[in-house]
C-alpha atoms as a PDB file:
ATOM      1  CA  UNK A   1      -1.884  63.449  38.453  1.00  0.00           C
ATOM      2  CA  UNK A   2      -3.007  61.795  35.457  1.00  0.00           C
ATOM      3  CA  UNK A   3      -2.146  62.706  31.690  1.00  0.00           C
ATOM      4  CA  UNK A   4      -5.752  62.770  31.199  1.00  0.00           C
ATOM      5  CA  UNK A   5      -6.657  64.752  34.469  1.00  0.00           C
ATOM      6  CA  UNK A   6      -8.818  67.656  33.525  1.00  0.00           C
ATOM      7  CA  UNK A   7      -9.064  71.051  34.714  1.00  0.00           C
ATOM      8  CA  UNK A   8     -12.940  70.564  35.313  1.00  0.00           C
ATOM      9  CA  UNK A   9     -13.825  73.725  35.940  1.00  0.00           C
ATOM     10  CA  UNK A  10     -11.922  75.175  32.844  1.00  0.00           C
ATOM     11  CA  UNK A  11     -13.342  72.904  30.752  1.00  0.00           C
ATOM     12  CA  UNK A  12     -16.991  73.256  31.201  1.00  0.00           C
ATOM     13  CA  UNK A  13     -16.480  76.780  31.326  1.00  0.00           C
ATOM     14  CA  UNK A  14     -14.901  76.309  27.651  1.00  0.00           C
ATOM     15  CA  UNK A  15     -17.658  73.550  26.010  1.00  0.00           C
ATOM     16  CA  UNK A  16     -20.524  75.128  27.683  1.00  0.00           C
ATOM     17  CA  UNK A  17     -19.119  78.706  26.082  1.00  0.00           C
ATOM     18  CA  UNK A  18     -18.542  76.666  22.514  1.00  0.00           C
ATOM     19  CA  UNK A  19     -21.997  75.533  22.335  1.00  0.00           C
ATOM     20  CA  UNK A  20     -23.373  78.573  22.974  1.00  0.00           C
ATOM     21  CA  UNK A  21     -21.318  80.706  20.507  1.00  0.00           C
ATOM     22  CA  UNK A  22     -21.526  78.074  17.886  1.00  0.00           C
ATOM     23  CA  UNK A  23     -25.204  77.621  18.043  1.00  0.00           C
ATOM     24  CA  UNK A  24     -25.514  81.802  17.812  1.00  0.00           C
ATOM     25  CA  UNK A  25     -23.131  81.979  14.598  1.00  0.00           C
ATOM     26  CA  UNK A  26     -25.792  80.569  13.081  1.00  0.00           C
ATOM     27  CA  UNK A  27     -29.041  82.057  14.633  1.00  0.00           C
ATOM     28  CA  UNK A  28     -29.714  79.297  16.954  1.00  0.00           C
ATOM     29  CA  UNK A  29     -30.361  79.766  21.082  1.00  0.00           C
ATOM     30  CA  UNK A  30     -31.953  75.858  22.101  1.00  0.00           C
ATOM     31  CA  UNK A  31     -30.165  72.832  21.370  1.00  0.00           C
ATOM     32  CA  UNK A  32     -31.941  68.954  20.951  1.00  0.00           C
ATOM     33  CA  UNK A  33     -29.848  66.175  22.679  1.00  0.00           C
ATOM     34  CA  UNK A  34     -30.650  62.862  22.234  1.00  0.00           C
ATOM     35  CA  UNK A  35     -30.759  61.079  26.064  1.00  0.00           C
ATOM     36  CA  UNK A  36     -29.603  57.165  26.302  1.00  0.00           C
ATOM     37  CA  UNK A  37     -29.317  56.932  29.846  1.00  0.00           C
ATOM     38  CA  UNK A  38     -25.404  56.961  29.267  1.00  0.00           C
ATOM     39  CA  UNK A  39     -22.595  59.178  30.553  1.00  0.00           C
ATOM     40  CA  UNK A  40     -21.906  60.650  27.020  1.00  0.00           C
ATOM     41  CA  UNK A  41     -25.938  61.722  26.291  1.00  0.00           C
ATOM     42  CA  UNK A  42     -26.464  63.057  29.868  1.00  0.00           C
ATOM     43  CA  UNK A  43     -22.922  65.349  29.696  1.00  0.00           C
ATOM     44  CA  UNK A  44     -23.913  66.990  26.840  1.00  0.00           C
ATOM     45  CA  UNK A  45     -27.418  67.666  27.903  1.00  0.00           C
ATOM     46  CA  UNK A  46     -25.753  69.587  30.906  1.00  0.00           C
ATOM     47  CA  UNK A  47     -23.497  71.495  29.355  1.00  0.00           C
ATOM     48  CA  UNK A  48     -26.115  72.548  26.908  1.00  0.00           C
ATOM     49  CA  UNK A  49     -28.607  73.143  29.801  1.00  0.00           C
ATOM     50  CA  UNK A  50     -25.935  75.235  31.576  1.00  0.00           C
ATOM     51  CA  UNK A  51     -25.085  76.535  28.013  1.00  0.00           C
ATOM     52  CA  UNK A  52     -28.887  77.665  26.640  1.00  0.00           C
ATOM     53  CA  UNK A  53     -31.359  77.495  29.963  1.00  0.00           C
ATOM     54  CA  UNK A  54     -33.134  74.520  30.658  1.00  0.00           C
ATOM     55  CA  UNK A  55     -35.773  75.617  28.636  1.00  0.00           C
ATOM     56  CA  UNK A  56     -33.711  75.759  25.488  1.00  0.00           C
ATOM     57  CA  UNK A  57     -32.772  72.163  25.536  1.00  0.00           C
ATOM     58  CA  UNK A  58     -34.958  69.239  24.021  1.00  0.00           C
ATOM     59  CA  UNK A  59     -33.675  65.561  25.412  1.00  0.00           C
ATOM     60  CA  UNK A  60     -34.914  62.943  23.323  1.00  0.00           C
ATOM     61  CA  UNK A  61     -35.348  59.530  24.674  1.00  0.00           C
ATOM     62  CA  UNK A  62     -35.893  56.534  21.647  1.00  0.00           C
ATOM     63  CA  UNK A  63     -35.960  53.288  22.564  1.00  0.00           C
ATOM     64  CA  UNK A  64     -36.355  49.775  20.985  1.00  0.00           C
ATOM     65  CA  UNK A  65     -38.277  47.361  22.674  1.00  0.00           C
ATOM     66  CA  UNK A  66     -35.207  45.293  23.721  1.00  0.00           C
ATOM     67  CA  UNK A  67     -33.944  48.944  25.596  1.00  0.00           C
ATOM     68  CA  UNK A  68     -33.121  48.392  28.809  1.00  0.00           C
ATOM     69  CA  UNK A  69     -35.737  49.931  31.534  1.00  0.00           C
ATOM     70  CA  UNK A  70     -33.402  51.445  33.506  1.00  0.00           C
ATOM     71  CA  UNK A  71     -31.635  53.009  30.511  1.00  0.00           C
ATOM     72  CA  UNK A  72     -34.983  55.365  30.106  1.00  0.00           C
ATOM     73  CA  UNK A  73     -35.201  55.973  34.169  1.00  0.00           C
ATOM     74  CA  UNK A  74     -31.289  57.259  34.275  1.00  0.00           C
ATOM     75  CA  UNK A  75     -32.135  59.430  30.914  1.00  0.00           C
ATOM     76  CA  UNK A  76     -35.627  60.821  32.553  1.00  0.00           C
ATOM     77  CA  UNK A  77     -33.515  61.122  36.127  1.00  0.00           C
ATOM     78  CA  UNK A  78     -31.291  63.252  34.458  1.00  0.00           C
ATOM     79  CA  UNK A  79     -33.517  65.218  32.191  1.00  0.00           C
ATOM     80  CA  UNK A  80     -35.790  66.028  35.016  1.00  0.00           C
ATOM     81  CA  UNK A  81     -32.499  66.545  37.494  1.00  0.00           C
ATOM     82  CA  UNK A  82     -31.563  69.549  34.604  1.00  0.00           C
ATOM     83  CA  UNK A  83     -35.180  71.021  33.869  1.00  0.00           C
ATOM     84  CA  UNK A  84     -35.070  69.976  30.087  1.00  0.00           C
ATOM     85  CA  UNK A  85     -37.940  69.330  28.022  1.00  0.00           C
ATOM     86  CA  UNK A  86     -38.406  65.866  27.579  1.00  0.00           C
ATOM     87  CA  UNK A  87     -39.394  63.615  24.189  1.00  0.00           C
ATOM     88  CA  UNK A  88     -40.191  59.642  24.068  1.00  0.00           C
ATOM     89  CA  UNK A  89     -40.059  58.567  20.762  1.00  0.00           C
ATOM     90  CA  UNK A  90     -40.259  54.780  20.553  1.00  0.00           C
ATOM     91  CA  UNK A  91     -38.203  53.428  17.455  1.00  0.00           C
ATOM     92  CA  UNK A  92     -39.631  49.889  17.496  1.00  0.00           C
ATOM     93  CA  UNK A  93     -42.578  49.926  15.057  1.00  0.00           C
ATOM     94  CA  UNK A  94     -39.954  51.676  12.110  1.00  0.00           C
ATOM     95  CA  UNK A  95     -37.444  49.408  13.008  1.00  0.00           C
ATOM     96  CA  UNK A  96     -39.411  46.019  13.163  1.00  0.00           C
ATOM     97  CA  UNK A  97     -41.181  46.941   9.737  1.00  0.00           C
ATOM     98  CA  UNK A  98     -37.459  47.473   8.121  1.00  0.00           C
ATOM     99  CA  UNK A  99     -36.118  44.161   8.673  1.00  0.00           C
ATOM    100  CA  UNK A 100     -39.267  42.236   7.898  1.00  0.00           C
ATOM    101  CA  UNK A 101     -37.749  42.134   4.927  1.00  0.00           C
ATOM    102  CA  UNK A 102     -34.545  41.309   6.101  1.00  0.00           C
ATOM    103  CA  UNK A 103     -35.304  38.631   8.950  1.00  0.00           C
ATOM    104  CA  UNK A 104     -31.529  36.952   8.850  1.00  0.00           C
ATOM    105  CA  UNK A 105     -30.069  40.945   9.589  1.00  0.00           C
ATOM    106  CA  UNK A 106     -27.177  40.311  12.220  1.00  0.00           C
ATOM    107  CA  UNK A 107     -26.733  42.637  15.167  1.00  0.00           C
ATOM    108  CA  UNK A 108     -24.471  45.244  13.554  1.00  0.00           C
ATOM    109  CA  UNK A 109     -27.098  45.954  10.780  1.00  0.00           C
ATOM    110  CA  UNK A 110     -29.748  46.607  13.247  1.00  0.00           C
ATOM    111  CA  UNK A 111     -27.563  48.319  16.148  1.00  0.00           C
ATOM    112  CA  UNK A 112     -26.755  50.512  13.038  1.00  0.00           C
ATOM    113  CA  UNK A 113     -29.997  50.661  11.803  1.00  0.00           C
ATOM    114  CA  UNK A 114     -31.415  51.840  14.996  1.00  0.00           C
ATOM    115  CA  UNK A 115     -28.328  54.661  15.546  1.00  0.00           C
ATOM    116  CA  UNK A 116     -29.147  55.957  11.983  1.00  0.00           C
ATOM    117  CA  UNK A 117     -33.154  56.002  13.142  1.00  0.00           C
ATOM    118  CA  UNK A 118     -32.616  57.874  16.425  1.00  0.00           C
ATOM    119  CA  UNK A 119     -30.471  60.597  14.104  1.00  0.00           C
ATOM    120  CA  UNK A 120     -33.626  61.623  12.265  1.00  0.00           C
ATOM    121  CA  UNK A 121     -35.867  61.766  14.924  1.00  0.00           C
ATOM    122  CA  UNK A 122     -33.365  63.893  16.421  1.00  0.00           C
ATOM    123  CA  UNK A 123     -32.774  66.210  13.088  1.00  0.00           C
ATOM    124  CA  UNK A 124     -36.912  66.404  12.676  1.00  0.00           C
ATOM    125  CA  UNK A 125     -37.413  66.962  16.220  1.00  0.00           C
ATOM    126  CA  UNK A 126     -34.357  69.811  16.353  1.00  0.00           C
ATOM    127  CA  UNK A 127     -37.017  71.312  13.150  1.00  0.00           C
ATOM    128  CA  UNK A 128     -39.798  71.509  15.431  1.00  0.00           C
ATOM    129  CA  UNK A 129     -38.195  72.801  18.546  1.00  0.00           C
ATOM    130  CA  UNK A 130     -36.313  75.299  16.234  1.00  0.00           C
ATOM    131  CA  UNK A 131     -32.590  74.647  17.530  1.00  0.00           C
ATOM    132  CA  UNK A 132     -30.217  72.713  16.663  1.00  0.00           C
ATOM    133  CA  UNK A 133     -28.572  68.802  17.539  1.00  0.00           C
ATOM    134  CA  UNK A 134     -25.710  68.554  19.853  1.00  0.00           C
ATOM    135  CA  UNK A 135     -23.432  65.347  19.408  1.00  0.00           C
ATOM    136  CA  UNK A 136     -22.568  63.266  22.265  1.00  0.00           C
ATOM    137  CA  UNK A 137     -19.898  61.053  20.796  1.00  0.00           C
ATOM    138  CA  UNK A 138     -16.533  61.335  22.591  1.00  0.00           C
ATOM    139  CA  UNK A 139     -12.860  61.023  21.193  1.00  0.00           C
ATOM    140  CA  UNK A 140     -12.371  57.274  22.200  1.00  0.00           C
ATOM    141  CA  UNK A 141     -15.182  56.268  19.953  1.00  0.00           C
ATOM    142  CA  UNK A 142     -14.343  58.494  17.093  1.00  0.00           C
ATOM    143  CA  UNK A 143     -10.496  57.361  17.127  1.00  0.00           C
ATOM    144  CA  UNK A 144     -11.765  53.759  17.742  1.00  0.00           C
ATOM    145  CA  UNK A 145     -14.506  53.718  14.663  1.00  0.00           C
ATOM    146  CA  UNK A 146     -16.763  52.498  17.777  1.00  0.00           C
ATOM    147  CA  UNK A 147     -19.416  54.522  15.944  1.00  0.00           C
ATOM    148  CA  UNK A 148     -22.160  54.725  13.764  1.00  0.00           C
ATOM    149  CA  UNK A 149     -21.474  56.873  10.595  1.00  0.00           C
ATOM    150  CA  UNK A 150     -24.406  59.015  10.410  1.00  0.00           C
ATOM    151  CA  UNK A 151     -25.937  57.960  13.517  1.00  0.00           C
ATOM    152  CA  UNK A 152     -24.431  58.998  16.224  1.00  0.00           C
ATOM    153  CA  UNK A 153     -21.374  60.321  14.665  1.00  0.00           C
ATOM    154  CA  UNK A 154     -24.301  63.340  13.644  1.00  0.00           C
ATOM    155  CA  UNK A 155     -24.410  66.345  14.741  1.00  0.00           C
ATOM    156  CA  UNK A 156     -24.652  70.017  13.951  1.00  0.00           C
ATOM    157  CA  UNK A 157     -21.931  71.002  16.645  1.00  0.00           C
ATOM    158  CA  UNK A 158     -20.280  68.160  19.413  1.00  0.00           C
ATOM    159  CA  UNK A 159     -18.805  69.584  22.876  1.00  0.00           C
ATOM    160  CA  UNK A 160     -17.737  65.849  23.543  1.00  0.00           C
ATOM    161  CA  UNK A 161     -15.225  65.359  20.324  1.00  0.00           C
ATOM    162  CA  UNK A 162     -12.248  66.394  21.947  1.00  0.00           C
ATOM    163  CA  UNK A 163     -12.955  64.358  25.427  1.00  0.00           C
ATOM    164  CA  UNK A 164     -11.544  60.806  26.186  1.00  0.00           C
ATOM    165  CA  UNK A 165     -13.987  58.808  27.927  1.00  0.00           C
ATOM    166  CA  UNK A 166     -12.611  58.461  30.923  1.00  0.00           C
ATOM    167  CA  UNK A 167     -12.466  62.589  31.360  1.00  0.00           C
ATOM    168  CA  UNK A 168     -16.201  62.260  30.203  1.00  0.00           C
ATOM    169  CA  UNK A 169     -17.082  60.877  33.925  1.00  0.00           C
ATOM    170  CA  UNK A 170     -14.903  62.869  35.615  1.00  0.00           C
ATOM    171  CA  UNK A 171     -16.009  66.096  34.106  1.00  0.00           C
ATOM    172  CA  UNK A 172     -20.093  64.375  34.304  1.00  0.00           C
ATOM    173  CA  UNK A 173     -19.045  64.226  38.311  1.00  0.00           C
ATOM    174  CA  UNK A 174     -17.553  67.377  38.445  1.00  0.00           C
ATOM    175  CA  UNK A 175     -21.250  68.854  37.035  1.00  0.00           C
ATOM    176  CA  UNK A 176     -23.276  66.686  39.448  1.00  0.00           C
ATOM    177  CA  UNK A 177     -24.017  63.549  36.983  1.00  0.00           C
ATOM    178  CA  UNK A 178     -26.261  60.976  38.999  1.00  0.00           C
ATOM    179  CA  UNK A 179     -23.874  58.510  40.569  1.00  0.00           C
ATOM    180  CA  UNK A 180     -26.069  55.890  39.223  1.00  0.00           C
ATOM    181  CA  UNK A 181     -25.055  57.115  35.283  1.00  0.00           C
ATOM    182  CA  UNK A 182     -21.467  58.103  36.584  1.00  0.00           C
ATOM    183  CA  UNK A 183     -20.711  54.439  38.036  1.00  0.00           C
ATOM    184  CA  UNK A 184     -22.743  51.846  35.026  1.00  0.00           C
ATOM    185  CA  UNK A 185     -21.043  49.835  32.643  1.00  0.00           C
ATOM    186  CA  UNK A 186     -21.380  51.732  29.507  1.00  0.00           C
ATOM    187  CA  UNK A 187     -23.334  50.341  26.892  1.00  0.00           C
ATOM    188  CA  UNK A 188     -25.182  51.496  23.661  1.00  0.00           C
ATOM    189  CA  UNK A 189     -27.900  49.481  24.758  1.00  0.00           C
ATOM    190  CA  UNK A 190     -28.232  47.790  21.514  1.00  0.00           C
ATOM    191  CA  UNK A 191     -29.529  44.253  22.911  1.00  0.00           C
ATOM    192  CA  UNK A 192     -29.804  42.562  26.520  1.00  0.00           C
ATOM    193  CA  UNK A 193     -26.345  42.741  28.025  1.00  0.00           C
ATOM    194  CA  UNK A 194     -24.239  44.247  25.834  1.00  0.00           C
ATOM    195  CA  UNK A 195     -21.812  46.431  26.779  1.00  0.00           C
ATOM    196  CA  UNK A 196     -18.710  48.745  24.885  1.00  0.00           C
ATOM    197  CA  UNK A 197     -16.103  47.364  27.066  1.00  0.00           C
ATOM    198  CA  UNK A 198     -17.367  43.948  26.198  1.00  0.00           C
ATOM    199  CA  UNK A 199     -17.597  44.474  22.543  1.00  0.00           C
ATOM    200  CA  UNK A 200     -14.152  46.285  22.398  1.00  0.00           C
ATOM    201  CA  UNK A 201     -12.342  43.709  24.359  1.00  0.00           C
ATOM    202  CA  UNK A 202     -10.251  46.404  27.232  1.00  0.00           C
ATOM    203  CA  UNK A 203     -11.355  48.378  29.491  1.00  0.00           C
ATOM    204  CA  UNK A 204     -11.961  52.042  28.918  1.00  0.00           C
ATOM    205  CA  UNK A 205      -9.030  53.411  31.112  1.00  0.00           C
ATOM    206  CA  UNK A 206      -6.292  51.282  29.143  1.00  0.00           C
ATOM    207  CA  UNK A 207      -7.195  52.132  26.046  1.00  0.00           C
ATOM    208  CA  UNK A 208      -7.625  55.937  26.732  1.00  0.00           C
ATOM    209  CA  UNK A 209      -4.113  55.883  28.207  1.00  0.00           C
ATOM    210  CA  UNK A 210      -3.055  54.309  24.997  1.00  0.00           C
ATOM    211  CA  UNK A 211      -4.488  56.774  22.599  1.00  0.00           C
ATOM    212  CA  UNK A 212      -3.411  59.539  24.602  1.00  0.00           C
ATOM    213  CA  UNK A 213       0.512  58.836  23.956  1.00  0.00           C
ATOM    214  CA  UNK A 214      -0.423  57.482  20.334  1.00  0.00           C
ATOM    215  CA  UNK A 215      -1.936  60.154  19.021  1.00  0.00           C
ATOM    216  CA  UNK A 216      -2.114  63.273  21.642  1.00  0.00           C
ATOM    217  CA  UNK A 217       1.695  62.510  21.705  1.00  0.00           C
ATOM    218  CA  UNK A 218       2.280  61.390  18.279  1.00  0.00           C
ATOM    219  CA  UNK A 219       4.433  57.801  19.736  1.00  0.00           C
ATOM    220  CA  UNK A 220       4.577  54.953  17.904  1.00  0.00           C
ATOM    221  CA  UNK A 221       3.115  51.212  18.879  1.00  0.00           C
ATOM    222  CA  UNK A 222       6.268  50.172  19.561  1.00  0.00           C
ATOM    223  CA  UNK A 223       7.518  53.558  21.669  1.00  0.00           C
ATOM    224  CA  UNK A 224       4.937  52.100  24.252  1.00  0.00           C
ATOM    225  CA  UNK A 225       5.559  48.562  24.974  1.00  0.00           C
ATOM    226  CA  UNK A 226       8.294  49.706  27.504  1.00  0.00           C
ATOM    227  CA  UNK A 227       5.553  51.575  29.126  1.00  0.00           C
ATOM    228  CA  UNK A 228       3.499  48.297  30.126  1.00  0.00           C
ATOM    229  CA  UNK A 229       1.429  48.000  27.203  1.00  0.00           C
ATOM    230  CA  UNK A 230       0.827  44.480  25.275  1.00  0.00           C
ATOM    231  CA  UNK A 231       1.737  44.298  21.804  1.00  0.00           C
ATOM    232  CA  UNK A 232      -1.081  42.727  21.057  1.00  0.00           C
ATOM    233  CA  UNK A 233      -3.379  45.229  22.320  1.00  0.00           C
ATOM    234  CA  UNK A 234      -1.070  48.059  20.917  1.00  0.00           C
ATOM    235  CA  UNK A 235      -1.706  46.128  17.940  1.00  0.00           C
ATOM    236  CA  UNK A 236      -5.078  45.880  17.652  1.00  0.00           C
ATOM    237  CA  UNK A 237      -5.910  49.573  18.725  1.00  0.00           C
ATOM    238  CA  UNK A 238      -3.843  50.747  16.079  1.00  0.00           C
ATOM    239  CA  UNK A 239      -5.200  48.850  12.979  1.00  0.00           C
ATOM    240  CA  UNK A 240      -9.040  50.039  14.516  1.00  0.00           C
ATOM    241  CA  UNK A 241      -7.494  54.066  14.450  1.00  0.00           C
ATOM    242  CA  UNK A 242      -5.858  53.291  11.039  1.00  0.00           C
ATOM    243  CA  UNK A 243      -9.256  51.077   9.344  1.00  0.00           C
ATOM    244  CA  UNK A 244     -11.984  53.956  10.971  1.00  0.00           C
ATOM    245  CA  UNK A 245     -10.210  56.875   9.445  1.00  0.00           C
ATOM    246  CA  UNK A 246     -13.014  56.992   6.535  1.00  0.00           C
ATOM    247  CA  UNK A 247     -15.438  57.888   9.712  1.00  0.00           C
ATOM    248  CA  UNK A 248     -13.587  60.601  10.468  1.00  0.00           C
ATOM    249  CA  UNK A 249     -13.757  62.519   7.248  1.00  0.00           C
ATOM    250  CA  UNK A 250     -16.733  64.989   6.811  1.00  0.00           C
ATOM    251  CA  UNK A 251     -17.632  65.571   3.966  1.00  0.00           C
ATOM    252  CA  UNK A 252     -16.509  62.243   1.931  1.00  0.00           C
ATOM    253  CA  UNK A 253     -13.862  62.765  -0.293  1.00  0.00           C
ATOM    254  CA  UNK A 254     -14.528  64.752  -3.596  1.00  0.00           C
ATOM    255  CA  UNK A 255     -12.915  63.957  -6.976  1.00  0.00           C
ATOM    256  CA  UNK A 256     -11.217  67.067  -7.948  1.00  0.00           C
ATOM    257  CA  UNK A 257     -12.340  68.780 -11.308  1.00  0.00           C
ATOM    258  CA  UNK A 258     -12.857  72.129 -10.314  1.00  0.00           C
ATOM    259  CA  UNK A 259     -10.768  75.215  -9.807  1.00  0.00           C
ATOM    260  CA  UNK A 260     -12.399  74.929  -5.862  1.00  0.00           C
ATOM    261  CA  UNK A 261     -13.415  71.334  -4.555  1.00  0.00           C
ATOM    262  CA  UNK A 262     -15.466  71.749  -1.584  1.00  0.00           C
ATOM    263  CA  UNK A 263     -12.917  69.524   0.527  1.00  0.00           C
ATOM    264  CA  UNK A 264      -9.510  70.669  -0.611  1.00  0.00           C
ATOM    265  CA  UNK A 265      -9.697  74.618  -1.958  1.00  0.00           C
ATOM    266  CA  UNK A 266     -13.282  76.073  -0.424  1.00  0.00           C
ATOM    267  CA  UNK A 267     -12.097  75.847   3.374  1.00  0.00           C
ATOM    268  CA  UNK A 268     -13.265  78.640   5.001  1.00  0.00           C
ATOM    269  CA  UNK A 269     -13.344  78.951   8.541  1.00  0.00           C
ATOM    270  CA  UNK A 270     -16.865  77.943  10.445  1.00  0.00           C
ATOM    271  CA  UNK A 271     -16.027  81.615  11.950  1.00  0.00           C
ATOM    272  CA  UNK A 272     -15.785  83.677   8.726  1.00  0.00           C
ATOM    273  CA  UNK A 273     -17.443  86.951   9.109  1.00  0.00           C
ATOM    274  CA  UNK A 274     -19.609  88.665   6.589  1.00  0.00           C
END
């Protein structure tokens, strides 16, 4: 077995049960996910679906007008699979009128642009259904900084933190995720053929299994070239956990003047009771 093998049925059991006590401590029974298409945004919008009802969840589909096709099909497959209300919000016309101004933007600007847009439409929409938004980014991107701070880093609660991305398919095809979503390259679907494998430069599996021993069990770089990995790659894994860190810290850092700062003294558990 795997170091990353799940316990599948454990673990829905456990996210589906987090997302529905979470979303109570604060008043909340439906839940808006925003649906790519992609492994990550269909996972989530199951376990909420088997969290909430059907009814209670709000999938959000918002694409640009370079989105693939078949990235809205999978998302509408899915949605439609589940029962979930379903939202097309094209993110074009916004988009376009930004960088009018801005004509010589690169692709990071706009992919980041475009993650920031969805978040909104997500946080106005969640308004207007009256629930709250559900994250779907997973552990591999947070620890990789393979995210969009703000954008799809967002979220009022996130079932998917805590999951590598390789136990995101296997516990989407131990709930019945389309084989279609299960098996396709992922990809943010942020222009014509790009995909995250291609951007990162390794393959999902290798890089999991690295960040499983570096940080699940705390080795060092070096501890793991023995094992089979590159140092190169060992390398260059490392300096992305060590240079995203500032991702990873919610809220930014405070300068401390007060008896309590918000980050360092006022620290209250999310499950204090009244």
């Amino acid at each position: 077995m795997s170091e990353l093998s799940l316990d599948c049925k454990l673990a829905a059991h456990v996210l589906e049960h987090f997302i529905r006590q979470e979303l109570a401590k604060f008043g909340f029974t439906k839940g808006v996910v925003g649906m790519s298409g992609g492994i990550d945004s269909t996972l989530s919008a199951y376990l909420a679906a088997h969290a909430l009802g059907a009814e209670n969840v709000l999938g959000v589909i918002m694409p640009y007008n370079t989105s693939s096709p078949e990235s809205e099909a999978d998302a509408r497959l899915a949605g439609e699979a589940l029962g979930v209300q379903l939202l097309k919000v094209e993110i074009t016309p916004q988009i376009d009128a930004y960088f009018e101004r801005f004509p010589d933007a690169d692709q990071m600007r706009r992919a980041n642009k475009m993650a920031r847009e969805r978040m909104t439409i997500l946080y106005d929409q969640s308004v207007l259904f009256g629930g709250l938004v559900i994250g779907t980014s997973n552990k591999t991107e947070a620890l990789l900084g393979y995210t969009t701070l703000w954008g799809d880093m967002a979220s009022a609660v996130n079932p998917l933190g805590d999951l590598y991305k390789t136990q995101v398919r296997e516990l989407g095809a131990f709930l019945g995720v389309p084989e279609n979503i299960l098996s396709k390259a992922p990809s943010a679907d942020l222009w014509p053929g790009q995909t995250d494998e291609g951007e990162l430069g390794f393959s999902y599996a290798e890089v999991d299994r690295a960040l499983y021993w570096l940080i699940d069990r705390r080795c060092r770089p070096e501890d793991l070239i023995q094992d089979g990995f590159s140092e190169d790659f060992l390398e260059k894994v490392w300096k992305l956990i060590r240079l995203s860190q500032y991702k990873r810290r919610l809220p930014p850092p405070v300068a401390k003047l007060s008896r309590r700062s918000l980050d360092r003294d006022f620290r209250y558990p999310r499950d204090w009771e009244e």
